[in-house]
Each structure stands twice: as C-alpha cells, then as structure tokens.
N, C-alpha and C. Protein backbone atom coordinates (compact mmCIF):
# COMPACT_ATOMS: atom_id res chain seq x y z
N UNK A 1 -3.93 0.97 -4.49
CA UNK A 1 -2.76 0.67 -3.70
C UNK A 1 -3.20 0.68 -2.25
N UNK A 2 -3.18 -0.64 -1.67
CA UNK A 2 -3.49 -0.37 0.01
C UNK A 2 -2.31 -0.39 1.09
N UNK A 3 -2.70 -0.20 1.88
CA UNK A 3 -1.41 -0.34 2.91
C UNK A 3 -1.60 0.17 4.31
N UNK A 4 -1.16 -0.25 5.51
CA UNK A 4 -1.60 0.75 6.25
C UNK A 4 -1.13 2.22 6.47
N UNK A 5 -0.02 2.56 5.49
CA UNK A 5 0.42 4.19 5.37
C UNK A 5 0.60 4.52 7.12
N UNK A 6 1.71 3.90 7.80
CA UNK A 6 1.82 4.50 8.95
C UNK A 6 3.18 4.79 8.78
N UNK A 7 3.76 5.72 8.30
CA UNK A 7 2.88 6.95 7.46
C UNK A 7 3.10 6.25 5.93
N UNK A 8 2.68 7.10 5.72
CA UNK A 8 2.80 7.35 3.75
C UNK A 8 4.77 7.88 4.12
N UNK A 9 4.76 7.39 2.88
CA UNK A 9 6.04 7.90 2.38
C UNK A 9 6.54 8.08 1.25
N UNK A 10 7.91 8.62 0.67
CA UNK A 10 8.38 8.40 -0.66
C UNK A 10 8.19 7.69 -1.40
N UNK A 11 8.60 6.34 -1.08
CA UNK A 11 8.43 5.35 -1.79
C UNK A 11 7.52 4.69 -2.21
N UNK A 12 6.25 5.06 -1.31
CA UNK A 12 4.72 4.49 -1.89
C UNK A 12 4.44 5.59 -3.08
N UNK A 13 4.69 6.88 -2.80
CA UNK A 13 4.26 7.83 -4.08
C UNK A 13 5.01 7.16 -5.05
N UNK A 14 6.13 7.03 -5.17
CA UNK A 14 7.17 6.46 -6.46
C UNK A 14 6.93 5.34 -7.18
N UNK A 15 6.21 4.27 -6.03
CA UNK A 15 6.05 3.21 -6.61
C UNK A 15 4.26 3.29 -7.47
N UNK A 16 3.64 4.38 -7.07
CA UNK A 16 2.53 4.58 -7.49
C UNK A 16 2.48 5.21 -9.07
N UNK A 17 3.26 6.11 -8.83
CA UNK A 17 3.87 7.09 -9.94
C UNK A 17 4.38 5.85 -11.05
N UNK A 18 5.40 5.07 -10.75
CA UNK A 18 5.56 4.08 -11.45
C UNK A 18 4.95 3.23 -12.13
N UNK A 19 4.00 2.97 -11.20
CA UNK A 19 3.09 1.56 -12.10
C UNK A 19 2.01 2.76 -12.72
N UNK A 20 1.55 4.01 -12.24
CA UNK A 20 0.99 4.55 -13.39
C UNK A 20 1.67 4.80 -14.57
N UNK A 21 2.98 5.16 -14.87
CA UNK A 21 2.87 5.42 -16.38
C UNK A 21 3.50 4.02 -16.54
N UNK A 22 4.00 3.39 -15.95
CA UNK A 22 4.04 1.85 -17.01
C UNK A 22 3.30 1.09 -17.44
N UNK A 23 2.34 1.21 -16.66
CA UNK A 23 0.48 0.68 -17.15
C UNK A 23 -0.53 1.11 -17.95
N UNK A 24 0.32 2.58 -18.07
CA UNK A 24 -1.07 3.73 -18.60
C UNK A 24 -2.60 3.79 -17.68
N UNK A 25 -2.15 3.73 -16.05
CA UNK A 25 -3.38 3.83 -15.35
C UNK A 25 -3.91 5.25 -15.57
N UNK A 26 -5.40 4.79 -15.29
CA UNK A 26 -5.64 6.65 -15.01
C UNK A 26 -5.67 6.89 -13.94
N UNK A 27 -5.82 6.51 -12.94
CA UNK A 27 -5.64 7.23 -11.51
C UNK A 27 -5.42 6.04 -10.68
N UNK A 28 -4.44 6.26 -9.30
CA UNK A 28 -4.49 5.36 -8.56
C UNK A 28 -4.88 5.83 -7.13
N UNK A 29 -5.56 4.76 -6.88
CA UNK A 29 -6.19 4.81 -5.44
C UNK A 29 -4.93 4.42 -4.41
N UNK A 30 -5.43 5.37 -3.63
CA UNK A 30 -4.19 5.03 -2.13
C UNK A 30 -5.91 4.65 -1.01
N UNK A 31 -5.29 3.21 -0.71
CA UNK A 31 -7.00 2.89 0.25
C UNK A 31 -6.24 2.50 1.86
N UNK A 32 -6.29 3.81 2.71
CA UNK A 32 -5.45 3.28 3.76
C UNK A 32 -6.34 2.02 4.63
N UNK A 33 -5.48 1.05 5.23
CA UNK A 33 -6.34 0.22 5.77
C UNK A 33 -7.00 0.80 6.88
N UNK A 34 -7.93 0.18 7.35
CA UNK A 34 -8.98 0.22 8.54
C UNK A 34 -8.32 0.11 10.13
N UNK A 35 -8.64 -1.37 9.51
CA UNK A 35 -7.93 -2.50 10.87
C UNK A 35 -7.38 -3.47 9.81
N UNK A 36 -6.10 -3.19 9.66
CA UNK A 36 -5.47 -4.31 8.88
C UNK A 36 -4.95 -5.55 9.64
N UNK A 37 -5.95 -6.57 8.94
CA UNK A 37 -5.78 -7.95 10.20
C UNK A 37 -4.21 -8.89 10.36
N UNK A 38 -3.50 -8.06 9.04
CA UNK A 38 -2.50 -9.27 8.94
C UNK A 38 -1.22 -8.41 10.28
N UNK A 39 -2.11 -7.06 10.96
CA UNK A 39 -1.35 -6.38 12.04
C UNK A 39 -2.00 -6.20 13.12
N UNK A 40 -2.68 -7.03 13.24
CA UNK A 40 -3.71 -7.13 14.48
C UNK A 40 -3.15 -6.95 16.15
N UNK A 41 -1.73 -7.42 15.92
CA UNK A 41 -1.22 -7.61 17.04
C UNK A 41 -0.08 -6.41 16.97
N UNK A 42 -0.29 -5.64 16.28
CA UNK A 42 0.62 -4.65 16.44
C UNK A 42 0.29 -2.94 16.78
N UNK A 43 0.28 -1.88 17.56
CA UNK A 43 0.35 -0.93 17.61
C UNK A 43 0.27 0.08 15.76
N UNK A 44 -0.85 0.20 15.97
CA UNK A 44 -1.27 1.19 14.66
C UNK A 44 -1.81 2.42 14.83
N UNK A 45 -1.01 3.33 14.07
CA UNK A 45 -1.56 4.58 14.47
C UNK A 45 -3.11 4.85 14.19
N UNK A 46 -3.75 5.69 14.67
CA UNK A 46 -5.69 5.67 14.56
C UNK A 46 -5.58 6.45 13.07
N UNK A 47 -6.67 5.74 12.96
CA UNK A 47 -6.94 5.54 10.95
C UNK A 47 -7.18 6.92 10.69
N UNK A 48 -7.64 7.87 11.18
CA UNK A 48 -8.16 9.07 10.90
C UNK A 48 -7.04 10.38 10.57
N UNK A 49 -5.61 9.61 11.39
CA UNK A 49 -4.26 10.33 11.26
C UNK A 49 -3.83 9.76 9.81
N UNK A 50 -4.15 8.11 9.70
CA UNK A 50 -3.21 7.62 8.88
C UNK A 50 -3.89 8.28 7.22
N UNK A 51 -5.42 8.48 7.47
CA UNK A 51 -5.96 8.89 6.55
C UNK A 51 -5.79 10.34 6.06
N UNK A 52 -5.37 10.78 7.15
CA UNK A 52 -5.02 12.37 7.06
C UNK A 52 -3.46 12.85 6.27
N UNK A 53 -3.13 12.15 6.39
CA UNK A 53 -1.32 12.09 6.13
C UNK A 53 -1.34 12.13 4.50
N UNK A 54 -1.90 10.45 4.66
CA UNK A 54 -2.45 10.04 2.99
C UNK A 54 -3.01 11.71 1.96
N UNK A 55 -4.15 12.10 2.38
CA UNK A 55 -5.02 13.55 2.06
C UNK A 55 -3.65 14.46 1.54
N UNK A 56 -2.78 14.35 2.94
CA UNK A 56 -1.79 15.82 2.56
C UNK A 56 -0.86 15.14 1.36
N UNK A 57 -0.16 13.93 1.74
CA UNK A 57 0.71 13.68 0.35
C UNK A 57 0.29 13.45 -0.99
N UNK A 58 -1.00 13.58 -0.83
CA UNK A 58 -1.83 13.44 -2.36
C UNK A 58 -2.04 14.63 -2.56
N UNK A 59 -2.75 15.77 -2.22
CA UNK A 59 -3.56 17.18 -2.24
C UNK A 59 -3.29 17.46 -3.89
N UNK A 60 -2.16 17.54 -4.09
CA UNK A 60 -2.07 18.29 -5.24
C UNK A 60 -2.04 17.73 -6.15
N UNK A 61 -1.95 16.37 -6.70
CA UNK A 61 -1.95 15.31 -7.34
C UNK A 61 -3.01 15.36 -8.29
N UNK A 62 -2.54 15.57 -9.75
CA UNK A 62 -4.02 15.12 -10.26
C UNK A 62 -4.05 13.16 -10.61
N UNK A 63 -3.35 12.55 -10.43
CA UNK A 63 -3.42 11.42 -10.48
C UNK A 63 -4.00 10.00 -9.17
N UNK A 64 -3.17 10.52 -8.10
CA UNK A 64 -3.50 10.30 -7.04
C UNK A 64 -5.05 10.41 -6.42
N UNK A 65 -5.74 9.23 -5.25
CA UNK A 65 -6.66 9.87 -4.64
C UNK A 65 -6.81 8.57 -3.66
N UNK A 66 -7.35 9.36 -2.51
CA UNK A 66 -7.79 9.14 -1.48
C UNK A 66 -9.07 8.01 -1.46
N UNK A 67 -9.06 7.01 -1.19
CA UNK A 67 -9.87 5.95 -0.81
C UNK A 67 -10.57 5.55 0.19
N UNK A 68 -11.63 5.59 0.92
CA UNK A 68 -11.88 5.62 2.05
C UNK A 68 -12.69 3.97 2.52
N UNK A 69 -12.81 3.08 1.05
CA UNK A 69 -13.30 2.21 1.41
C UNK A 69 -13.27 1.10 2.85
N UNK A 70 -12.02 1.36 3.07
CA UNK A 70 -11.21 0.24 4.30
C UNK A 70 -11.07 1.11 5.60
N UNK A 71 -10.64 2.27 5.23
CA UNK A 71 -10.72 3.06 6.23
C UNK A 71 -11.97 3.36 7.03
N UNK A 72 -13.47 3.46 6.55
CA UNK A 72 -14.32 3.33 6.79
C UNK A 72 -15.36 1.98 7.30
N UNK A 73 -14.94 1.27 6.92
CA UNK A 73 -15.28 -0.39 7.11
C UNK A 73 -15.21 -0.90 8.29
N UNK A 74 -16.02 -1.46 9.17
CA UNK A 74 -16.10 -1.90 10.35
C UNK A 74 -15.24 -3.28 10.31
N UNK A 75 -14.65 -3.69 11.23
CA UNK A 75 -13.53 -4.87 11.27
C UNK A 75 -13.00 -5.38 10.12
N UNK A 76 -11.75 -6.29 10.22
CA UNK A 76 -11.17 -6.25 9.53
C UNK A 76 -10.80 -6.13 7.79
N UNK A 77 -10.11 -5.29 7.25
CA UNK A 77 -10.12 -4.82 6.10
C UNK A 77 -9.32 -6.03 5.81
N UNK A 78 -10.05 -6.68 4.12
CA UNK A 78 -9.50 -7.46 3.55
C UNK A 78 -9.08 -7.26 2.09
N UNK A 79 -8.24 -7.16 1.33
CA UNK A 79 -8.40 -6.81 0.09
C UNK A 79 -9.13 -7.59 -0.75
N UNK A 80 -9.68 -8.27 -0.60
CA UNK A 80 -10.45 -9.36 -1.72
C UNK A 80 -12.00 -8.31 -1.94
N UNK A 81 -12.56 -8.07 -0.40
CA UNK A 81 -13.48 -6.99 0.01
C UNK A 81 -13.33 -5.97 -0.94
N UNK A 82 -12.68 -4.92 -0.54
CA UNK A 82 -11.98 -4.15 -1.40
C UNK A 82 -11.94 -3.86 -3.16
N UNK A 83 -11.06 -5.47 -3.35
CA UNK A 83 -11.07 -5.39 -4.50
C UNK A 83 -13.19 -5.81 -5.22
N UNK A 84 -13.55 -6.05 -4.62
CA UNK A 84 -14.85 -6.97 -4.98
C UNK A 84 -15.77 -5.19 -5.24
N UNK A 85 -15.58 -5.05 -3.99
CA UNK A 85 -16.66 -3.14 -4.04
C UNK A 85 -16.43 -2.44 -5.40
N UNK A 86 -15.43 -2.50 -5.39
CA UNK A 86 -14.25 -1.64 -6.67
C UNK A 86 -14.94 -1.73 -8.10
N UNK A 87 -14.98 -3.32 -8.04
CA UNK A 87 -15.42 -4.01 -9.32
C UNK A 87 -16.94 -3.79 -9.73
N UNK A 88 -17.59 -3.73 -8.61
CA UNK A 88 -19.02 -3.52 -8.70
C UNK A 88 -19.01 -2.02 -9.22
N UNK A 89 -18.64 -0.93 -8.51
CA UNK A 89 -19.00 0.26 -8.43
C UNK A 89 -18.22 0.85 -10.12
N UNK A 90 -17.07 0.25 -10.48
CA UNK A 90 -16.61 0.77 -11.79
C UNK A 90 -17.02 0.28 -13.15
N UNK A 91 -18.05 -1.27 -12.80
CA UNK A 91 -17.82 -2.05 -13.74
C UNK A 91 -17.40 -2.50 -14.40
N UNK A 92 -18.14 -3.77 -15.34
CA UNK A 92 -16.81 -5.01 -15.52
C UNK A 92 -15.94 -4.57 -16.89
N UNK A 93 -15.90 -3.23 -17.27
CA UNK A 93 -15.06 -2.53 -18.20
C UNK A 93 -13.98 -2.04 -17.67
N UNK A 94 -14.03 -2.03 -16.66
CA UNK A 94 -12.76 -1.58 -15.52
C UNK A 94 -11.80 -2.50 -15.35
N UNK A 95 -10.72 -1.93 -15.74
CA UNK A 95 -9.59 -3.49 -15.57
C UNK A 95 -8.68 -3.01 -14.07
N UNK A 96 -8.91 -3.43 -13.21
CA UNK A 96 -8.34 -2.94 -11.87
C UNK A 96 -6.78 -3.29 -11.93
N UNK A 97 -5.81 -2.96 -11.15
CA UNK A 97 -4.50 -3.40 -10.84
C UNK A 97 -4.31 -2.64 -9.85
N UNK A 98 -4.11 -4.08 -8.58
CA UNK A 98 -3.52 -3.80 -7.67
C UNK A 98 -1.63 -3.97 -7.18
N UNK A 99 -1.74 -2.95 -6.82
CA UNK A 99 -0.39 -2.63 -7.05
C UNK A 99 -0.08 -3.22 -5.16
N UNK A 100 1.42 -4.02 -5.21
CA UNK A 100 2.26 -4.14 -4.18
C UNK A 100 3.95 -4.45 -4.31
N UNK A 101 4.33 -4.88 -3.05
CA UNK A 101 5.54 -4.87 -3.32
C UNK A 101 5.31 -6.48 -3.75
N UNK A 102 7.16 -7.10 -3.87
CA UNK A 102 7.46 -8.30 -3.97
C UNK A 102 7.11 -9.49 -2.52
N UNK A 103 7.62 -8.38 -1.50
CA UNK A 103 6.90 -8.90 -0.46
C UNK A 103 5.67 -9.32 -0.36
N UNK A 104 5.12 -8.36 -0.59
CA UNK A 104 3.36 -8.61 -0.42
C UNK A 104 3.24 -10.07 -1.29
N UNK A 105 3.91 -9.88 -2.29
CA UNK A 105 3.66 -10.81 -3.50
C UNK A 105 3.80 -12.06 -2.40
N UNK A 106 4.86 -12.11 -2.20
CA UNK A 106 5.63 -13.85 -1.33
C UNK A 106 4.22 -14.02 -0.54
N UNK A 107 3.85 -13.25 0.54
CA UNK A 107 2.76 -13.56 1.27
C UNK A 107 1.05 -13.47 1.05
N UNK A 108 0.88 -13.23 -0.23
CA UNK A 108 -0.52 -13.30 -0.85
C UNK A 108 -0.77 -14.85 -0.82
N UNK A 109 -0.44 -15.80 -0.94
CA UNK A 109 -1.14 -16.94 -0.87
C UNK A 109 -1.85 -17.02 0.82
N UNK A 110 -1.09 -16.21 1.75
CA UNK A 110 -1.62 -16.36 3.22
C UNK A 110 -2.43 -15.51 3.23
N UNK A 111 -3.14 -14.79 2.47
CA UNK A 111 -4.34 -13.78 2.28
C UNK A 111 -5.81 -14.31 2.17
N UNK A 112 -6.39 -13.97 2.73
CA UNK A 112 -7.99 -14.26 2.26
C UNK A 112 -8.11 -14.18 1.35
N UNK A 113 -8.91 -15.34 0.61
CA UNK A 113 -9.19 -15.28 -1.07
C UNK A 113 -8.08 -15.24 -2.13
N UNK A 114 -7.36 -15.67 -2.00
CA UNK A 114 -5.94 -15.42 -3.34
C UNK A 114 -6.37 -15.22 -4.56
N UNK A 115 -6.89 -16.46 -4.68
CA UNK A 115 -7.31 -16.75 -6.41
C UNK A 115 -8.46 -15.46 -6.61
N UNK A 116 -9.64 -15.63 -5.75
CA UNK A 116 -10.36 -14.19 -6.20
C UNK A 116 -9.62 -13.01 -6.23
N UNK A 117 -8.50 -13.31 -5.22
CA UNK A 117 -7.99 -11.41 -5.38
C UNK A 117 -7.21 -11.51 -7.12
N UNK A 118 -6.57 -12.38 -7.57
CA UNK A 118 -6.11 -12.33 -8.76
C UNK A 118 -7.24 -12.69 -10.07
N UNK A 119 -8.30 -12.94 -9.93
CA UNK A 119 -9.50 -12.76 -10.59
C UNK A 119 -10.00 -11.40 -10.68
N UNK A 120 -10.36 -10.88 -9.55
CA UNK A 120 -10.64 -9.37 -9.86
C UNK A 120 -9.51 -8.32 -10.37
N UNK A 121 -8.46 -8.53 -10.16
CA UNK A 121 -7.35 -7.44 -10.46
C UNK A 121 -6.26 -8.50 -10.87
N UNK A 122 -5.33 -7.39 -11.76
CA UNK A 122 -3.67 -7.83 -12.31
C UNK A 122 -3.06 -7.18 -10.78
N UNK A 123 -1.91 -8.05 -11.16
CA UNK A 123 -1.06 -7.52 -10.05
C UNK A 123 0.42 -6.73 -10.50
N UNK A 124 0.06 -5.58 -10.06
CA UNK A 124 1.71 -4.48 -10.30
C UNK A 124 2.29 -4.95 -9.24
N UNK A 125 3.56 -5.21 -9.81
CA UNK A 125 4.38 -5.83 -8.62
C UNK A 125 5.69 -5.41 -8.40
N UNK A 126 6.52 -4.42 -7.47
CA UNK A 126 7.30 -4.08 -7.53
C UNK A 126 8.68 -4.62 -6.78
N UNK A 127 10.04 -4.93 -7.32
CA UNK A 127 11.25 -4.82 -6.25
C UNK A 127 10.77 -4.48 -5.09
N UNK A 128 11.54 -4.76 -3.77
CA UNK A 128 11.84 -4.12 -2.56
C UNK A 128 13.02 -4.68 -2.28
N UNK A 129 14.10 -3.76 -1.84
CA UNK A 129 15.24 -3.54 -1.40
C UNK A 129 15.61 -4.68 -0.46
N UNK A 130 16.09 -5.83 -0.52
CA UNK A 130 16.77 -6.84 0.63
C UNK A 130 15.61 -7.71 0.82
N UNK A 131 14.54 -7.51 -0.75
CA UNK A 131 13.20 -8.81 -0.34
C UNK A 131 13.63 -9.77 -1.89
N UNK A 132 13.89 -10.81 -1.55
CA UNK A 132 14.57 -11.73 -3.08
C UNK A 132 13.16 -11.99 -3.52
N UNK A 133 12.75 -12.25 -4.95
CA UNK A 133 11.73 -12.69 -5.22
C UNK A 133 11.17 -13.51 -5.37
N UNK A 134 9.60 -14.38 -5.18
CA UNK A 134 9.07 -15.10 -4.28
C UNK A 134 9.67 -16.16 -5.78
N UNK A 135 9.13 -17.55 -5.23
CA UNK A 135 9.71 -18.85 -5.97
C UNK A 135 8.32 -18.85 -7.08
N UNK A 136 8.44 -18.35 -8.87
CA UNK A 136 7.18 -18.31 -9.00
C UNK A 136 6.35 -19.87 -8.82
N UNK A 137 7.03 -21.27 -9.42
CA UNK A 137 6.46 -22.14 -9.07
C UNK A 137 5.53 -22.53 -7.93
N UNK A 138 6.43 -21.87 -6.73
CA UNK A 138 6.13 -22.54 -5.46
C UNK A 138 4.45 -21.90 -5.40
N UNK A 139 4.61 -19.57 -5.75
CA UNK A 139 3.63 -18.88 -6.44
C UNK A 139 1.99 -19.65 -7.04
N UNK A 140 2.63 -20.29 -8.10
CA UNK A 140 1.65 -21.04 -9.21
C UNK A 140 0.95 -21.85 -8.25
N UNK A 141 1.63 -22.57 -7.78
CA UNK A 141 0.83 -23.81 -6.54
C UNK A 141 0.20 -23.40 -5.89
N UNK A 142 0.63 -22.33 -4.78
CA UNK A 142 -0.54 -21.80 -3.86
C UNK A 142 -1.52 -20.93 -4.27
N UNK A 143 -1.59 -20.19 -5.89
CA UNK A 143 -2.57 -19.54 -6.14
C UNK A 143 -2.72 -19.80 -7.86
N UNK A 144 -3.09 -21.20 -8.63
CA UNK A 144 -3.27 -21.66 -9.45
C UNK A 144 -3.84 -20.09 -10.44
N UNK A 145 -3.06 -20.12 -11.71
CA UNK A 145 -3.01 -18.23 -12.39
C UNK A 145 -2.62 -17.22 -12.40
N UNK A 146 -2.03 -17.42 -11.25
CA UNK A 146 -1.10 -16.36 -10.34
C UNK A 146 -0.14 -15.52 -12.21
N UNK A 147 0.66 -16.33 -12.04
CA UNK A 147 1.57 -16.31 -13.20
C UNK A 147 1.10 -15.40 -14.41
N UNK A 148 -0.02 -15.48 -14.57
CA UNK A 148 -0.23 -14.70 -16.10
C UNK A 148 -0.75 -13.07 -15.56
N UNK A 149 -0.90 -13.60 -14.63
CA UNK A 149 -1.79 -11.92 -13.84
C UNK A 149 -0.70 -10.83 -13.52
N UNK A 150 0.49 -11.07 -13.63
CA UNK A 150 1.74 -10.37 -12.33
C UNK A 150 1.94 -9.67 -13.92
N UNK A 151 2.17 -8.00 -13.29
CA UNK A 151 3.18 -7.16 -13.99
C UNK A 151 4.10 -6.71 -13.58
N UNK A 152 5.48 -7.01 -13.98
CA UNK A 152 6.36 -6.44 -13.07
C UNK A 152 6.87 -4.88 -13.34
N UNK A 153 6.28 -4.25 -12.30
CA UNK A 153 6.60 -2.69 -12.54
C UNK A 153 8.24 -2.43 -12.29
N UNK A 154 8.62 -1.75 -13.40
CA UNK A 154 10.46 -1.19 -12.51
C UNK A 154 10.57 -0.20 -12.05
N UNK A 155 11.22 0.17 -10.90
CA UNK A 155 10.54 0.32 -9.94
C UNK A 155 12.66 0.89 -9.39
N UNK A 156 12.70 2.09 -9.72
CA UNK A 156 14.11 2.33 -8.60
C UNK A 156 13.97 1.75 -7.35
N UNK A 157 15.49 1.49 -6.84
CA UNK A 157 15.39 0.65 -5.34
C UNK A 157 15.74 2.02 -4.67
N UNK A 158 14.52 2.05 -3.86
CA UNK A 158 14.43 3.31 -2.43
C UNK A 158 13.81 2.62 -1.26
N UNK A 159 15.14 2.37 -0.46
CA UNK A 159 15.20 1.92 0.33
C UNK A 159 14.59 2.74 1.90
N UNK A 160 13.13 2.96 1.89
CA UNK A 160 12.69 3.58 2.69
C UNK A 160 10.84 2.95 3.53
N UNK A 161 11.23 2.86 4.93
CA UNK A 161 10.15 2.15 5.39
C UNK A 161 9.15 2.64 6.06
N UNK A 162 8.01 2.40 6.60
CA UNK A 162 7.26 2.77 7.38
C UNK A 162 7.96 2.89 9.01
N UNK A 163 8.57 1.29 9.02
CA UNK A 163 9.04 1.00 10.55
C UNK A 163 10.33 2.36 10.79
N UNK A 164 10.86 2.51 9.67
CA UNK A 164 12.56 3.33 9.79
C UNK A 164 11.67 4.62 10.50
N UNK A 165 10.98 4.87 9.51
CA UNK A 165 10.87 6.73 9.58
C UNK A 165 9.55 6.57 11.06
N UNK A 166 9.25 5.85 11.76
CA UNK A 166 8.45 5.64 12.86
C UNK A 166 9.64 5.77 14.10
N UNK A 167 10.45 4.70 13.54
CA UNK A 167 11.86 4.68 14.71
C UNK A 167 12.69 6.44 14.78
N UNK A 168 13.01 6.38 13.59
CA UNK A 168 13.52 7.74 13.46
C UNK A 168 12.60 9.02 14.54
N UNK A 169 11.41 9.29 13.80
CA UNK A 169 10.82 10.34 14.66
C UNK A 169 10.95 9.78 16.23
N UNK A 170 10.78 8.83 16.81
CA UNK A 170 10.47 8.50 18.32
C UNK A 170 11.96 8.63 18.29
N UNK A 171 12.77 8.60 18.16
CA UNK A 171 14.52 9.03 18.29
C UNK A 171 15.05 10.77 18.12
N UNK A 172 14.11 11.12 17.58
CA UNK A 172 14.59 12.94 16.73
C UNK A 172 15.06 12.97 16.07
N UNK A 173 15.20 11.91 15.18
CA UNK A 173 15.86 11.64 13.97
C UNK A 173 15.35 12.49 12.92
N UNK A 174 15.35 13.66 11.85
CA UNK A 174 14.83 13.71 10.80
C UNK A 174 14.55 13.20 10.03
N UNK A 175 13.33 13.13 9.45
CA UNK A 175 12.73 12.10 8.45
C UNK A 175 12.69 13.13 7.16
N UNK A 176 12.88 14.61 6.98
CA UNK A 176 13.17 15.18 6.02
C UNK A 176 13.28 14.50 4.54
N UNK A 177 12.98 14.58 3.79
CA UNK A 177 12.80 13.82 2.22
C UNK A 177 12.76 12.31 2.27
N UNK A 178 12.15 11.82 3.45
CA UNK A 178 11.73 10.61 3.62
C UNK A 178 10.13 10.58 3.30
N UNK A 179 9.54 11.45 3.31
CA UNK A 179 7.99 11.83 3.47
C UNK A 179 7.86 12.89 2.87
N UNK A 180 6.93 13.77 2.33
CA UNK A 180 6.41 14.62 1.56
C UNK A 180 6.30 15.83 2.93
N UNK A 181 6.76 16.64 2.41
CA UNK A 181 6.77 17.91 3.59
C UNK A 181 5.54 17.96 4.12
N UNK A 182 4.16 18.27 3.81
CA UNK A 182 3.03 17.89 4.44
C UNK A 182 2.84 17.26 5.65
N UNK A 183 3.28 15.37 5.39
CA UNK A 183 2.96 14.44 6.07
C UNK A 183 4.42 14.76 7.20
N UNK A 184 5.03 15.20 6.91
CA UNK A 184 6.40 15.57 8.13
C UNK A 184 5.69 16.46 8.99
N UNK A 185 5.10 17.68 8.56
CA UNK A 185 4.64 18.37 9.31
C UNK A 185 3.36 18.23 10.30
N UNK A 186 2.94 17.30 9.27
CA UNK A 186 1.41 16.56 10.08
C UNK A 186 2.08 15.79 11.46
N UNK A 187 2.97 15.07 11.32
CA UNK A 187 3.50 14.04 12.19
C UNK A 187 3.87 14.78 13.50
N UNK A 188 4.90 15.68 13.29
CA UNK A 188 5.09 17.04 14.13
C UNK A 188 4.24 17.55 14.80
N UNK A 189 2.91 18.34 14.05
CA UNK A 189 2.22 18.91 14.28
C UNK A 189 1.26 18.06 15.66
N UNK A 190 1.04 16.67 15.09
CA UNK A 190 0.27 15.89 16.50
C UNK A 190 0.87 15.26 17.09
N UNK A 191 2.36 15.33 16.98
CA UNK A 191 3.00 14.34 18.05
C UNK A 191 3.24 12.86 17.39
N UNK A 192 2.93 12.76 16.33
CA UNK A 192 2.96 11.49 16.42
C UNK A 192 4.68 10.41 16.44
N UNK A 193 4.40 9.20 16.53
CA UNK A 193 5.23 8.37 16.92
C UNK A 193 6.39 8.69 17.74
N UNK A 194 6.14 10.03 18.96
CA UNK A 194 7.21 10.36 19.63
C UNK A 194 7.08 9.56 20.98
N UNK A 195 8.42 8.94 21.62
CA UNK A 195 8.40 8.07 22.85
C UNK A 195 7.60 6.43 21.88
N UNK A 196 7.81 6.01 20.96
CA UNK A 196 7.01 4.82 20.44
C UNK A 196 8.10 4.09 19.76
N UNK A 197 7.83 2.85 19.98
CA UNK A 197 8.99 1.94 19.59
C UNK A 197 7.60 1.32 17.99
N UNK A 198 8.57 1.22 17.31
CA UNK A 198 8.01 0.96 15.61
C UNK A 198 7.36 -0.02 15.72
C-alpha cells in the first residue's frame, strides 16, 4: 500500500485490514512515498516524519509493516519501480496486490507504466466516499487488462482525509480517532502541520 501518509490515518489502516482478510494476504506493506511526483508541486511533510508516523501506527501490528523502499530512493518514487523491486526480491511465486482507492484507480492510466504496474500486481481496489467509479470501458482503453486484474475490496465508507486532519491540526481542531493515538501524539509532539494550510 503506498501513499504519501501525510499523515497515516484510520482509514488507510481499515482499508489495509480489509483487503487483508478479503484476499487472505499475509502481510501488507505500508511504502511511504519519497518524493511523490504526482505532488511535486505541493508542500509535503519531510519523509522521515511521514515515515515515523507510519512506524508508530503499525508498532504493534503483526500484519502490518513498514517499507522503506520509496522512502529511501533518490528522486522521484514511482510505483511501477516499486512494484518491479518487490517482484525481484520475493519472487515470481509471490502474487503481489497493490492496494488503492477508486480514485487512484480513475488516475492510474496517468501513471508511469500502467500496463506494467497491472502486470506485476492485482489491484485491491477500494470505495472512497464522494469518488463515483472510474468508466471501466473508458479503464480497458487506457490500460488494455486492466479489467481482469481489479479486486474490489468492501471496504466501509470512512470518510476521512489526509488534507481534513492537516487542516484540522493547523486550526486546533482535534483529530482524536481520526489517527491512531501514536501518530496524534507524534504530530503534537513536533509541531507538525501547525500555522499550514493543507
């Protein structure tokens, strides 16, 4: 599961939790991004916080774990990259699934590599709250296979974002059971996203 986790939240654990027992995964990777290029132009918190956050909302997890591939990676993190390392290092007995939302889904044809990213991995694909789902035809066209690869994970609608709980803290808003007590306290603890517009 990648993302840039600014921060981690509920809903990435849930949706993780999810596509593990509907898949029967054995463990899922949380791989925070690096320099995620498709946010190049946006204000990202430094990877070493975002990676830190990730650490605390996993700790106790025996399912969960920490990924450092992207986070570690000099310029831009791509998932095709990603998925390609993965494949090498587990071998080709390893059936990968990368897990995203419906969103992600709509905008994977504007991704580096499509068709390889759906060659190396199935795709868990979950609802998101006020995102309709992508046109699969239109899907099929821009990434010829697309279609047989998609699992659709179900997936409760928890309506909870990276941008909200960023706005919230720079407001004094409580983010309380928006985030895993850990990553609340981490946020606290360094200041983060206070005086910062999302």
């Amino acid at each position: 599961m990648g993302g840039t986790f600014d921060p981690i939240h509920l809903a990435h654990l849930i949706l993780a939790e999810q596509a593990r027992v509907f898949l029967g995964l054995d463990r899922v990777l949380f791989v925070p991004a690096g320099a995620p290029w498709r946010k190049a132009d946006r204000r990202i918190t430094p990877v070493v916080d975002r990676v830190a956050m990730v650490r605390a909302a996993l700790a106790h997890d025996p399912y969960f774990e920490v990924s450092l591939l992207e986070s570690e990676r000099r310029g831009p993190s791509y998932t095709v990259d990603t998925l390609s390392v993965l494949q090498e290092q587990l071998g080709p007995q390893a059936e990968l699934y990368f897990i995203l939302g419906q969103d992600a889904l709509a905008d994977l044809p504007n991704w580096r590599e499509p068709a390889r990213i759906v060659q190396l991995a199935r795709l868990a694909v979950a609802a998101r709250p006020g995102c309709p789902p992508p046109d699969p035809a239109a899907l099929e066209r821009a990434v010829p296979g697309i279609q047989g690869r998609i699992d659709v994970v179900p997936m409760p609608q928890v309506d909870i974002s990276s941008t909200d709980i960023r706005q919230r803290v720079a407001q004094g808003i409580s983010i309380r059971f928006l985030v895993p007590a850990p990553v609340e306290a981490y946020i606290l603890a360094h200041g983060l996203y206070r005086g910062r517009e999302a």
